[in-house]
N, C-alpha and C. Protein backbone atom coordinates (compact mmCIF):
# COMPACT_ATOMS: atom_id res chain seq x y z
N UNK A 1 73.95 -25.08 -53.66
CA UNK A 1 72.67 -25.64 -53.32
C UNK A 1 71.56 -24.98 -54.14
N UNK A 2 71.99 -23.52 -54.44
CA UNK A 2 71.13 -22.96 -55.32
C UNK A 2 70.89 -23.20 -56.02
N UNK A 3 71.78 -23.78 -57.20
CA UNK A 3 71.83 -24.48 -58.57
C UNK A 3 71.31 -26.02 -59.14
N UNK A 4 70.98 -26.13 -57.86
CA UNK A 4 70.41 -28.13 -57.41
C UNK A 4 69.00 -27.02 -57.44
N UNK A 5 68.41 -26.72 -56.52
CA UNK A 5 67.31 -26.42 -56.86
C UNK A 5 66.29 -25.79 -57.85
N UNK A 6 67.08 -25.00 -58.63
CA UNK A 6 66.98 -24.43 -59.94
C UNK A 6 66.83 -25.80 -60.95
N UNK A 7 67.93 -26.56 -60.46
CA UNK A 7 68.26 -27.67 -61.59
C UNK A 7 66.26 -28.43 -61.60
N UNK A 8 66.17 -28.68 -59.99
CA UNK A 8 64.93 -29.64 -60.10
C UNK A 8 63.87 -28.67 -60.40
N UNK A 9 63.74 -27.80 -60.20
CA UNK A 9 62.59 -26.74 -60.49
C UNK A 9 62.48 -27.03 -62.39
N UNK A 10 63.67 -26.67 -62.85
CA UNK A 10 63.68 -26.63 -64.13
C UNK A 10 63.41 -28.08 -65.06
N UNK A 11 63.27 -29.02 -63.89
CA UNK A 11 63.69 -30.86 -64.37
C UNK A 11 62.41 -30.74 -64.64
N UNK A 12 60.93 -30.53 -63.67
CA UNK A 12 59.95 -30.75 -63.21
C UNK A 12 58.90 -29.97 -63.87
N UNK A 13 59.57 -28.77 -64.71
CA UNK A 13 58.75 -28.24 -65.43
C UNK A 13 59.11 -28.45 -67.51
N UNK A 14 59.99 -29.23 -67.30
CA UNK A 14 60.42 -30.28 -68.52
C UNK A 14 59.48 -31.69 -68.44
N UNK A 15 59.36 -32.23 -66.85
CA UNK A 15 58.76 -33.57 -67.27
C UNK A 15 57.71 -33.60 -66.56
N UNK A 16 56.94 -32.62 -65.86
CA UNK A 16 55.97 -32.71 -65.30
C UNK A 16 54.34 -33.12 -65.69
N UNK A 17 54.68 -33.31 -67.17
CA UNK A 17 53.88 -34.69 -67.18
C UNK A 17 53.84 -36.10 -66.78
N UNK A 18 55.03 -36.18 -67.03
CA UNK A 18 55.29 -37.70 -66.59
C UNK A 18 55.31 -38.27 -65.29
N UNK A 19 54.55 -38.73 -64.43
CA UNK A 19 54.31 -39.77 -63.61
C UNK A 19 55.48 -40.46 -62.83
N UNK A 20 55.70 -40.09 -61.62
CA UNK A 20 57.21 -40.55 -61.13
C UNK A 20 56.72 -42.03 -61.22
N UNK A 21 55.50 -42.52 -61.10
CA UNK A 21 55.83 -44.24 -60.80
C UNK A 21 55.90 -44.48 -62.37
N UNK A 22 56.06 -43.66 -63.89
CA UNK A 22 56.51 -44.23 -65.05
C UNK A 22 57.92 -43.97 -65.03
N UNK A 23 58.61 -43.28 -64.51
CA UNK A 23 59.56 -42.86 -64.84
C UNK A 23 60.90 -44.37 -63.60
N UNK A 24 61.62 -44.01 -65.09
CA UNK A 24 62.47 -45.75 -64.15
C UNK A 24 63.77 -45.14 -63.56
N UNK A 25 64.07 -43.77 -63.53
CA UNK A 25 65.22 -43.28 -62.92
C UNK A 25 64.91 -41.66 -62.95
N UNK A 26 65.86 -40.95 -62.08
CA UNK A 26 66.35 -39.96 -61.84
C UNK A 26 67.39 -39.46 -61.98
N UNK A 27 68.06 -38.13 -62.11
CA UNK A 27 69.61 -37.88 -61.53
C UNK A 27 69.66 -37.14 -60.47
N UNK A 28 71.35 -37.76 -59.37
CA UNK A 28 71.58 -36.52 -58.67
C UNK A 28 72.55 -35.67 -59.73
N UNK A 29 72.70 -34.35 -58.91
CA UNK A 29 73.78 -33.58 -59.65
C UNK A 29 74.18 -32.85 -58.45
N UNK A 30 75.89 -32.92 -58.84
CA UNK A 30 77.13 -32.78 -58.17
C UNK A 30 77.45 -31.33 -58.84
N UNK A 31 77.43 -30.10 -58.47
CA UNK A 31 78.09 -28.57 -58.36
C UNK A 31 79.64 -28.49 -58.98
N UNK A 32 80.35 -27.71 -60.08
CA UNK A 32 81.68 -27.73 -59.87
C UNK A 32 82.58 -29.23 -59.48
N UNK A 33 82.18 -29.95 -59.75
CA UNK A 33 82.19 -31.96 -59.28
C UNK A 33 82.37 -32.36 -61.27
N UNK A 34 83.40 -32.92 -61.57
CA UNK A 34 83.47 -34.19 -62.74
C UNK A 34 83.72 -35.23 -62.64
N UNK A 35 83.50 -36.40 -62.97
CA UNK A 35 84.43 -37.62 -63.37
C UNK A 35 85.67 -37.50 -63.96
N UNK A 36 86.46 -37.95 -63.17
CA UNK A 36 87.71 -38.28 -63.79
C UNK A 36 87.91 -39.47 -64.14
N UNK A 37 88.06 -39.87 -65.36
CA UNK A 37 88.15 -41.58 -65.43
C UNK A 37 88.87 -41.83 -66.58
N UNK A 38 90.01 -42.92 -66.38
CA UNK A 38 90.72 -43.70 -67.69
C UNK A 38 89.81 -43.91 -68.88
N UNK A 39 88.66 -44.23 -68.54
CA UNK A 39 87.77 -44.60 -69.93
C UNK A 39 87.35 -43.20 -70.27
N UNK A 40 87.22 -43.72 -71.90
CA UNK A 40 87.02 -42.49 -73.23
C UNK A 40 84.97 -42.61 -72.26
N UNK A 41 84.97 -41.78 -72.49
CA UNK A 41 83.02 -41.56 -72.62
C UNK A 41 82.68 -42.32 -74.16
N UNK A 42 81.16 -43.14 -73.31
CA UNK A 42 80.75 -43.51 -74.95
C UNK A 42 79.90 -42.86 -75.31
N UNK A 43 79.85 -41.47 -75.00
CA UNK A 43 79.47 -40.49 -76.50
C UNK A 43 79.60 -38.91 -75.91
N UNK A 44 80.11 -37.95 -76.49
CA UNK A 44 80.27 -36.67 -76.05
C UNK A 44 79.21 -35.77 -77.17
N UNK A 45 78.69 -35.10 -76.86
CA UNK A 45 78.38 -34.37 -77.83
C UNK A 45 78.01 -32.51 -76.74
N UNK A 46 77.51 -32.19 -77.98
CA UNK A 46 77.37 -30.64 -76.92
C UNK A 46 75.55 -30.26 -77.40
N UNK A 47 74.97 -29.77 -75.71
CA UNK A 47 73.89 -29.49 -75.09
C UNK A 47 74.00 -28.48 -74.72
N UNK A 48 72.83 -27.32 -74.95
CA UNK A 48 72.83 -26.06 -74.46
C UNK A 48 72.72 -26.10 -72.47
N UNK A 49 72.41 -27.12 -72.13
CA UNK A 49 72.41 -26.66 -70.76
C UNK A 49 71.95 -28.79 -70.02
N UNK A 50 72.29 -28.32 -68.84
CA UNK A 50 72.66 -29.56 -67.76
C UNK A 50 71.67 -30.71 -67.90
N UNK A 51 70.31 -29.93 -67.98
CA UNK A 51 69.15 -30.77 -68.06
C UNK A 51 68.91 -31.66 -69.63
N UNK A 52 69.61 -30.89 -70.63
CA UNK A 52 69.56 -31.53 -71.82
C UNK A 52 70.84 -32.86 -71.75
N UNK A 53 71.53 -32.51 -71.12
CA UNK A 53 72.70 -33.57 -71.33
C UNK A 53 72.15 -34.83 -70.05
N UNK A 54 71.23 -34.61 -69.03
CA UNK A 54 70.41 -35.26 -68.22
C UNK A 54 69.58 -36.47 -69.19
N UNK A 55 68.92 -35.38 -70.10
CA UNK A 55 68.15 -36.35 -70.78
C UNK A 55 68.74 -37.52 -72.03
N UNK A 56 70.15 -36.79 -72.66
CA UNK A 56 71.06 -37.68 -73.26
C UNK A 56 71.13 -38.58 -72.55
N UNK A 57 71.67 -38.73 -71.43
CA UNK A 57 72.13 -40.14 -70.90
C UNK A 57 71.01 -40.61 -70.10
N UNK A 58 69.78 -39.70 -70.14
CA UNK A 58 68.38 -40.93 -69.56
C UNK A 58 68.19 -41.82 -71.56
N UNK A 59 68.17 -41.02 -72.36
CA UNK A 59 68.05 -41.59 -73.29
C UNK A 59 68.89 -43.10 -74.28
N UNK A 60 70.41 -42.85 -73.91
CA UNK A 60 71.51 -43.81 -73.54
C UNK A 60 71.19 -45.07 -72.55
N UNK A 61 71.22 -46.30 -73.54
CA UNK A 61 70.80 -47.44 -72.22
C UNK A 61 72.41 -47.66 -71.47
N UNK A 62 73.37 -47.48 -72.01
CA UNK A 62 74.84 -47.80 -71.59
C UNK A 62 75.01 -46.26 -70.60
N UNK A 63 74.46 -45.05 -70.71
CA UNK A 63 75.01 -44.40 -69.72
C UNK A 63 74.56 -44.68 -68.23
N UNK A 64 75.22 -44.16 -67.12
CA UNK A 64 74.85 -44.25 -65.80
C UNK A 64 75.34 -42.86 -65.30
N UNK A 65 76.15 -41.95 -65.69
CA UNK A 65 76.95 -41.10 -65.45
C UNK A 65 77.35 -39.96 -66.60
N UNK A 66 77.12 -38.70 -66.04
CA UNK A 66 77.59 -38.00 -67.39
C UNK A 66 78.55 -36.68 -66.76
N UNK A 67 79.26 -35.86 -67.76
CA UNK A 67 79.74 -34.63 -67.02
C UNK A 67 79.50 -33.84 -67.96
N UNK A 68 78.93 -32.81 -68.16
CA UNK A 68 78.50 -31.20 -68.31
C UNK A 68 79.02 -29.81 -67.99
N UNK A 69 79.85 -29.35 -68.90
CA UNK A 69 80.86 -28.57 -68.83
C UNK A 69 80.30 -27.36 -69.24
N UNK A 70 78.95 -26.21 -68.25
CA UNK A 70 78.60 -25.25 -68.87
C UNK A 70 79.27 -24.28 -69.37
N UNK A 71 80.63 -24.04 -70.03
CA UNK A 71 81.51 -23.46 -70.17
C UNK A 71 81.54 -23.41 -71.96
N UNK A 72 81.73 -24.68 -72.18
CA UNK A 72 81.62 -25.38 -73.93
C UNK A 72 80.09 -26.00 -73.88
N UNK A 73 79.06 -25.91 -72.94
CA UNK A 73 78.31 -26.93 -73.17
C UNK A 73 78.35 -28.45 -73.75
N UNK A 74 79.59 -28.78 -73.53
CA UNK A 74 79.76 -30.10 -73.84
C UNK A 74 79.18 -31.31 -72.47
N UNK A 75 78.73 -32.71 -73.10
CA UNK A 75 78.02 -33.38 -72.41
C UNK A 75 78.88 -34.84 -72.63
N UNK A 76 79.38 -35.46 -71.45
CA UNK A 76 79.99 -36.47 -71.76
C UNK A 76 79.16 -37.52 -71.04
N UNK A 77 78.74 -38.60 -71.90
CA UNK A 77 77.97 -39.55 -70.85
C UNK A 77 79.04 -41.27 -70.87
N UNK A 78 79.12 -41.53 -69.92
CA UNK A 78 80.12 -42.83 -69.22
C UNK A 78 79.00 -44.18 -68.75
N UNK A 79 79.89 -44.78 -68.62
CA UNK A 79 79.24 -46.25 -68.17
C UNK A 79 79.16 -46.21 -66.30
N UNK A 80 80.18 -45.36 -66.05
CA UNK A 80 80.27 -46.03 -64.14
C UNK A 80 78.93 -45.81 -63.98
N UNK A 81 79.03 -46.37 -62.70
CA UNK A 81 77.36 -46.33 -61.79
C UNK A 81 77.98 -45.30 -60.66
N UNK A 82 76.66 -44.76 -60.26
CA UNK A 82 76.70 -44.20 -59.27
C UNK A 82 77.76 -44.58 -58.06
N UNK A 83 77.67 -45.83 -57.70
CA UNK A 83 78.63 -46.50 -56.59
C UNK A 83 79.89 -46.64 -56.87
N UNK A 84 80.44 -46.45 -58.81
CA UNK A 84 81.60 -46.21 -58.63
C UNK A 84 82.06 -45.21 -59.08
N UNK A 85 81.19 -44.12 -58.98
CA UNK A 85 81.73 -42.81 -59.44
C UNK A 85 82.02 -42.04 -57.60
N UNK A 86 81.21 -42.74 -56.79
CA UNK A 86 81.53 -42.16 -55.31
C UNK A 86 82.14 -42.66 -54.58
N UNK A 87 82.09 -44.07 -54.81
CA UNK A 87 83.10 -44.76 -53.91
C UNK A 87 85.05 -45.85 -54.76
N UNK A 88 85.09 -44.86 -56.08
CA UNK A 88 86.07 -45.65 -56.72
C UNK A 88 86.69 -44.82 -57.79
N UNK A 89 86.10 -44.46 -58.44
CA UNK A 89 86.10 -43.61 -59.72
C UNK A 89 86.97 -42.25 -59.10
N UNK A 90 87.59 -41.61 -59.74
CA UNK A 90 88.37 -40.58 -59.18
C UNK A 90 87.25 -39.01 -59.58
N UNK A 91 86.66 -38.48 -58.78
CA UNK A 91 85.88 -37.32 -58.73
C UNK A 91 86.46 -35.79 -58.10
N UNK A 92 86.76 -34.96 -59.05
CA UNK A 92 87.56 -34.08 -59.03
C UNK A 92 86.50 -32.63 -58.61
N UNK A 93 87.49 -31.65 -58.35
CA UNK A 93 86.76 -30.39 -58.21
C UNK A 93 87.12 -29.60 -59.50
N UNK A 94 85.72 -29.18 -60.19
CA UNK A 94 86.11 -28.59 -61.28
C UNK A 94 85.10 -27.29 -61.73
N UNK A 95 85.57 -26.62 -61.86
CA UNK A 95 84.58 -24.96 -61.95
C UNK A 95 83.84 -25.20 -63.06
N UNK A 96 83.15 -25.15 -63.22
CA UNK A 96 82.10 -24.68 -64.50
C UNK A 96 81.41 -26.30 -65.04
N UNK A 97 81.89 -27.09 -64.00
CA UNK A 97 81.06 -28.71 -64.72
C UNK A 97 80.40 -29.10 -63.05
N UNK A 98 78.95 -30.16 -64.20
CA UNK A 98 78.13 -30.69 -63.40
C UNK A 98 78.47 -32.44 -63.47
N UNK A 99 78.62 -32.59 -62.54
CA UNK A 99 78.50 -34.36 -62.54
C UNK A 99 77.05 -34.94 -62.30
N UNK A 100 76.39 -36.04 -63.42
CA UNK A 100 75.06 -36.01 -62.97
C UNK A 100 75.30 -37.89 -63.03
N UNK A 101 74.72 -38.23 -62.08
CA UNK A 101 74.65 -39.55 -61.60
C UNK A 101 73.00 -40.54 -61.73
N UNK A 102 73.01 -41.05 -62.50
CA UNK A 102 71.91 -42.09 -62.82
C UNK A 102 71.10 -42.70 -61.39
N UNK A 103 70.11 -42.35 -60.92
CA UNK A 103 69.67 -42.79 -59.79
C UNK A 103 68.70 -43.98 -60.44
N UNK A 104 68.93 -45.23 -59.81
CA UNK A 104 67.31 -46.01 -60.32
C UNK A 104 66.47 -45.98 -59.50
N UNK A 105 65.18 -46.38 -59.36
CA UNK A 105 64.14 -46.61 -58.75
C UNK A 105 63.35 -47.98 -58.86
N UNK A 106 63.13 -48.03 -57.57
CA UNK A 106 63.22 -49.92 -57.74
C UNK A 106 61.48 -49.83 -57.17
């Protein structure tokens, strides 16, 4: 829980210019939590830390979902949506990765 709050503390002083009614989404983020999924990610690359690989796949119109492995700092961003990364998608327990989930705002 500690690390969720750190995470938004640290989100908020990255975008705290920006205007939540400009902004067209959010992420949650899942602790030690990855995606497990048959599909390749459409794009991996490596980010020094959670919030940078956040902003990869806000930047990605095809991502909805990414996993963040602070270990390699590697950043994998995926197509599932939120609804099928929790209710379909196989979501594993995994030490040292963040699962971050595309929230929209309607």
């Amino acid at each position: 829980m500690e690390g969720i709050i750190v995470f938004f503390m640290l989100f908020f002083q990255l975008f705290g210019v920006v205007r939540p009614e400009s902004a067209s989404f959010y992420f949650s983020v899942y602790e030690n939590r990855a995606l497990h999924t048959t599909s390749s990610p459409i794009q991996s690359t490596f980010v020094r830390d959670v919030i940078l690989c956040a902003r990869t796949c806000g930047a990605e119109s095809n991502c909805s979902s990414a996993n963040y492995n602070s270990e390699n700092n590697k950043c994998e961003l995926f197509k599932e949506r939120k609804e099928d990364v929790l209710h379909g998608a196989a979501v594993i327990t995994a030490r040292g990765y963040s699962l971050l989930t595309k929230v929209t705002i309607h």
